[in-house]
Protein backbone atom coordinates (compact mmCIF):
# COMPACT_ATOMS: atom_id res chain seq x y z
CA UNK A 1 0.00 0.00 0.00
CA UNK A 2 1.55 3.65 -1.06
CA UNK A 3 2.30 5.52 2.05
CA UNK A 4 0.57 8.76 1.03
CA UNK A 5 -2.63 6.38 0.90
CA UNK A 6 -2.55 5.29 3.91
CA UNK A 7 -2.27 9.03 5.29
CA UNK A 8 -4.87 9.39 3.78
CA UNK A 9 -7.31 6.86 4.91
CA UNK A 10 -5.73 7.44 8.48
CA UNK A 11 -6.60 11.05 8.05
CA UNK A 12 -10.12 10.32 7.21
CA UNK A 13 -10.82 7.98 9.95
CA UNK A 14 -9.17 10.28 12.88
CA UNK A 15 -11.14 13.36 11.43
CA UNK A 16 -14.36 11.07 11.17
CA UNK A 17 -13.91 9.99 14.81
CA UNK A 18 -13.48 13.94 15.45
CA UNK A 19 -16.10 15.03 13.57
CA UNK A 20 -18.60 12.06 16.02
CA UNK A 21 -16.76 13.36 18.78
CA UNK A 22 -17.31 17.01 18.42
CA UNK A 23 -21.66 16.05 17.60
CA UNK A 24 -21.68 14.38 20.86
CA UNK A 25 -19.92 17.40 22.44
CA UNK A 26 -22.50 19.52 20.78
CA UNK A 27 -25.40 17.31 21.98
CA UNK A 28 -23.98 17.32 25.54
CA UNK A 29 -23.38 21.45 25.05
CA UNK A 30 -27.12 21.98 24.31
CA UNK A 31 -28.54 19.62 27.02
CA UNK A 32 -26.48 21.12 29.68
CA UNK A 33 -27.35 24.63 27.84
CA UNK A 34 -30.93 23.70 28.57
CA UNK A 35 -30.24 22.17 32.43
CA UNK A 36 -28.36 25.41 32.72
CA UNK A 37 -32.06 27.67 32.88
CA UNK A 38 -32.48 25.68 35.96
CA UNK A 39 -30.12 28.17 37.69
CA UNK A 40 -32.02 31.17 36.60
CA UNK A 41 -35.04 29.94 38.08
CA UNK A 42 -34.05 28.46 41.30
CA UNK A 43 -30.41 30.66 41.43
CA UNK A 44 -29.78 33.83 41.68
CA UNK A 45 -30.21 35.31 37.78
CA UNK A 46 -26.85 36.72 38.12
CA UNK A 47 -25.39 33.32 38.96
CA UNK A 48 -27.68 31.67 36.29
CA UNK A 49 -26.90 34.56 33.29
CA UNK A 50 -23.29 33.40 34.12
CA UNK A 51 -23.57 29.77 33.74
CA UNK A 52 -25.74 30.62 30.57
CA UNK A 53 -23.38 32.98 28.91
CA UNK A 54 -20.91 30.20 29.29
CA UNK A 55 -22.97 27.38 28.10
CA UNK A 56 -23.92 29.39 25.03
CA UNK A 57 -20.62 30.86 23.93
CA UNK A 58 -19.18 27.48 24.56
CA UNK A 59 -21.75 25.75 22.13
CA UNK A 60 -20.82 28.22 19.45
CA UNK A 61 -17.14 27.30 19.67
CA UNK A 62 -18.18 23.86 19.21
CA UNK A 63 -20.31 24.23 16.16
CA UNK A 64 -17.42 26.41 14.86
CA UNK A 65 -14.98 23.69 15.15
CA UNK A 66 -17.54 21.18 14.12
CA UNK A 67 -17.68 23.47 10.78
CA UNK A 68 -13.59 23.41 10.81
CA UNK A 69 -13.66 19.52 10.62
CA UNK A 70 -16.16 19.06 8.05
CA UNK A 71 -14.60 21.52 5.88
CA UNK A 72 -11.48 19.52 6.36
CA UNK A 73 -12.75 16.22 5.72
CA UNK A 74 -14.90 17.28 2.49
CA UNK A 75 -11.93 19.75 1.37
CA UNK A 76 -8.94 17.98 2.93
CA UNK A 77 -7.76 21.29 4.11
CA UNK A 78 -7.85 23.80 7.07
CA UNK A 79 -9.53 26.73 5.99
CA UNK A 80 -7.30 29.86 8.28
CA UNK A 81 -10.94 31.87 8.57
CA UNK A 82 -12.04 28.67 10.58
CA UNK A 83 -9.22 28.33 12.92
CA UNK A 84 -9.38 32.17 13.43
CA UNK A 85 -13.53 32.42 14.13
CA UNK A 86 -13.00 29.98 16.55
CA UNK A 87 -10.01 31.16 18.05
CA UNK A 88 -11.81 34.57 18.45
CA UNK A 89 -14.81 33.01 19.97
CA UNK A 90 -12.81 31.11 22.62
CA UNK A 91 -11.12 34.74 23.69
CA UNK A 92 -14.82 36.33 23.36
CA UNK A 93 -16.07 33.31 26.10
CA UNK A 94 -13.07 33.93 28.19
CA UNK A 95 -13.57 37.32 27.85
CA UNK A 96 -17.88 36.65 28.94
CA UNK A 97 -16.83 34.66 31.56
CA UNK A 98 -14.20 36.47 33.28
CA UNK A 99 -16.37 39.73 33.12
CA UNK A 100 -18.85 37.57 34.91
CA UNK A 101 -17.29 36.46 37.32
CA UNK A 102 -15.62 40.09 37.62
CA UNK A 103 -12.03 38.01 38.36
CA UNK A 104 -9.97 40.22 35.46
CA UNK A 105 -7.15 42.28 36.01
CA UNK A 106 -6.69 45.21 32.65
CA UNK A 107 -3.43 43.94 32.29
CA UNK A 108 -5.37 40.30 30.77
CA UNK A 109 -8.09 42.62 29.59
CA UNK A 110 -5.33 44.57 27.73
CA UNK A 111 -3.76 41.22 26.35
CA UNK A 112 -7.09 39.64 25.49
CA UNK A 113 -7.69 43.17 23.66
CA UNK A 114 -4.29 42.90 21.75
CA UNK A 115 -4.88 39.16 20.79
CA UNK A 116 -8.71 39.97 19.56
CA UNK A 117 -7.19 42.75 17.37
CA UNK A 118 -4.26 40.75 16.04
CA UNK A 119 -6.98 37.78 15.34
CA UNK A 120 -9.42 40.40 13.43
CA UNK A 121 -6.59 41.52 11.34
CA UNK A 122 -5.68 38.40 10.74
CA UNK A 123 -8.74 37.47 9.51
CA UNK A 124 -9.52 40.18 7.48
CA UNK A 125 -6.23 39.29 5.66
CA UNK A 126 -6.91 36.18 4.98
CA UNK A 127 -10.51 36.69 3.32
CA UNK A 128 -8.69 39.68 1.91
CA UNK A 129 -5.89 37.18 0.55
CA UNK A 130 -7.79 34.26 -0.06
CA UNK A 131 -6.53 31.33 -2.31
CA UNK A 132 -9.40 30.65 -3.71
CA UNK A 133 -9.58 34.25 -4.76
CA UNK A 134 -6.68 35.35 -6.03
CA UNK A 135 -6.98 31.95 -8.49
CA UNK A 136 -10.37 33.09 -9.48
CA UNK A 137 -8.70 37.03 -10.01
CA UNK A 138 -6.06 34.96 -13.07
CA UNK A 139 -9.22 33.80 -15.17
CA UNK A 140 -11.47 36.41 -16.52
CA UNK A 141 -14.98 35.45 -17.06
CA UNK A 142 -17.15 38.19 -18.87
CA UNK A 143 -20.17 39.60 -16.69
CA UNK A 144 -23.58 40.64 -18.01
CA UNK A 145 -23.27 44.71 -16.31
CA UNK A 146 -26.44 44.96 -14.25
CA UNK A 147 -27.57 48.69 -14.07
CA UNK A 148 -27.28 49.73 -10.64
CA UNK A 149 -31.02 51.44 -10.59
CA UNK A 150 -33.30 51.44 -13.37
CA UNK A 151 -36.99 53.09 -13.43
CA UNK A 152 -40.28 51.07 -14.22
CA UNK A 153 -40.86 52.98 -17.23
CA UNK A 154 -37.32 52.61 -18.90
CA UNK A 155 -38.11 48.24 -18.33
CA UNK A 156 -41.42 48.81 -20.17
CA UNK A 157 -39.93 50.87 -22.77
CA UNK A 158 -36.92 48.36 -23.12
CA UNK A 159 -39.38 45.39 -23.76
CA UNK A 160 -41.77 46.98 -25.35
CA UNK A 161 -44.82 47.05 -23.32
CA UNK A 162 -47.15 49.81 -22.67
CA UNK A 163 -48.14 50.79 -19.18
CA UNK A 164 -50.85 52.80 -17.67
CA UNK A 165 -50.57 55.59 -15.29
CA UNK A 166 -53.64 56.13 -13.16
C-alpha cells in the first residue's frame, strides 16, 4: 500500500472519529445549555446569566470547530478563517466569563484586547488574501453589467410594453 494512501485513509478515519466526537460534544453542550435555565429559576439570575453565557458561547465554539472539521474532511484542508472564528470566539467566552465572574485584572483585559485585534486583522487578511480568490482574479470570465437602478418605465420601454398611469 503507497504511504501517502494510507495518510490518507488514516486522516479520514481520525477526522471522522473527530467530527462524532465534536456532535456528541454539541449534543452534551445543548442539554447542559438547557439544564443550565435551571439556575435562573431556582439561582440567583446573576449566577444563572453566568452559567448561561458560558454554556452558550461554549456551544458556538463547538459548532465552529464542528464546521472546521467538516470543511477539512470534504476539502482535505484547514480553511485559516475557521481556525481564526473559533479562536476569536474562545477569547470572546473567556472574555464573557471572566467579566462575569468580575475576576480580570486590565493587564489580561489589555492582552485579550491585543490578541482579539491581532486575530481580526488576521482574519480580514486572509478573506482579503484568499486562495481561492486570487486563483479566481487569473481567469477572466465576462459579466452581463447589471444597471445599478433602473426606473419602471425605462423596463417597459426596453421590452416593449405599454403601461398605464392612473
Amino acid at each position: 500500500m503507497d504511504s501517502i494512501k494510507l495518510f490518507k485513509k488514516t486522516t479520514d478515519i481520525i477526522s471522522t472519529i473527530f467530527l462524532y466526537v465534536l456532535l456528541l460534544a454539541l449534543v452534551v453542550g445543548m442539554a447542559k445549555t438547557f439544564l443550565d435555565i435551571r439556575f435562573i429559576l431556582f439561582e440567583s439570575l446573576e449566577s444563572g446569566f453566568n452559567h448561561m453565557v458560558t454554556s452558550v458561547l461554549t456551544v458556538f465554539i463547538v459548532i465552529d470547530l464542528f464546521k472546521a472539521f467538516v470543511d477539512y474532511h470534504e476539502n482535505d484542508r484547514i480553511k485559516l478563517t475557521d481556525i481564526t472564528d473559533a479562536t476569536i470566539l474562545i477569547v470572546l467566552r473567556e472574555i464573557a466569563v471572566g467579566l462575569y465572574a468580575q475576576k480580570l485584572g486590565y493587564e489580561f483585559v489589555l492582552s485579550l484586547a491585543t490578541l482579539l485585534l491581532v486575530l481580526g486583522i488576521m482574519r480580514v487578511l486572509a478573506v482579503k488574501y484568499s486562495p481561492v480568490k486570487t486563483q479566481e482574479s487569473y481567469i477572466s470570465v465576462p459579466r452581463e453589467e447589471q444597471p445599478s437602478k433602473i426606473s419602471l418605465s425605462a423596463v417597459f420601454d426596453k421590452y416593449g410594453l405599454t403601461h398605464e398611469n392612473n
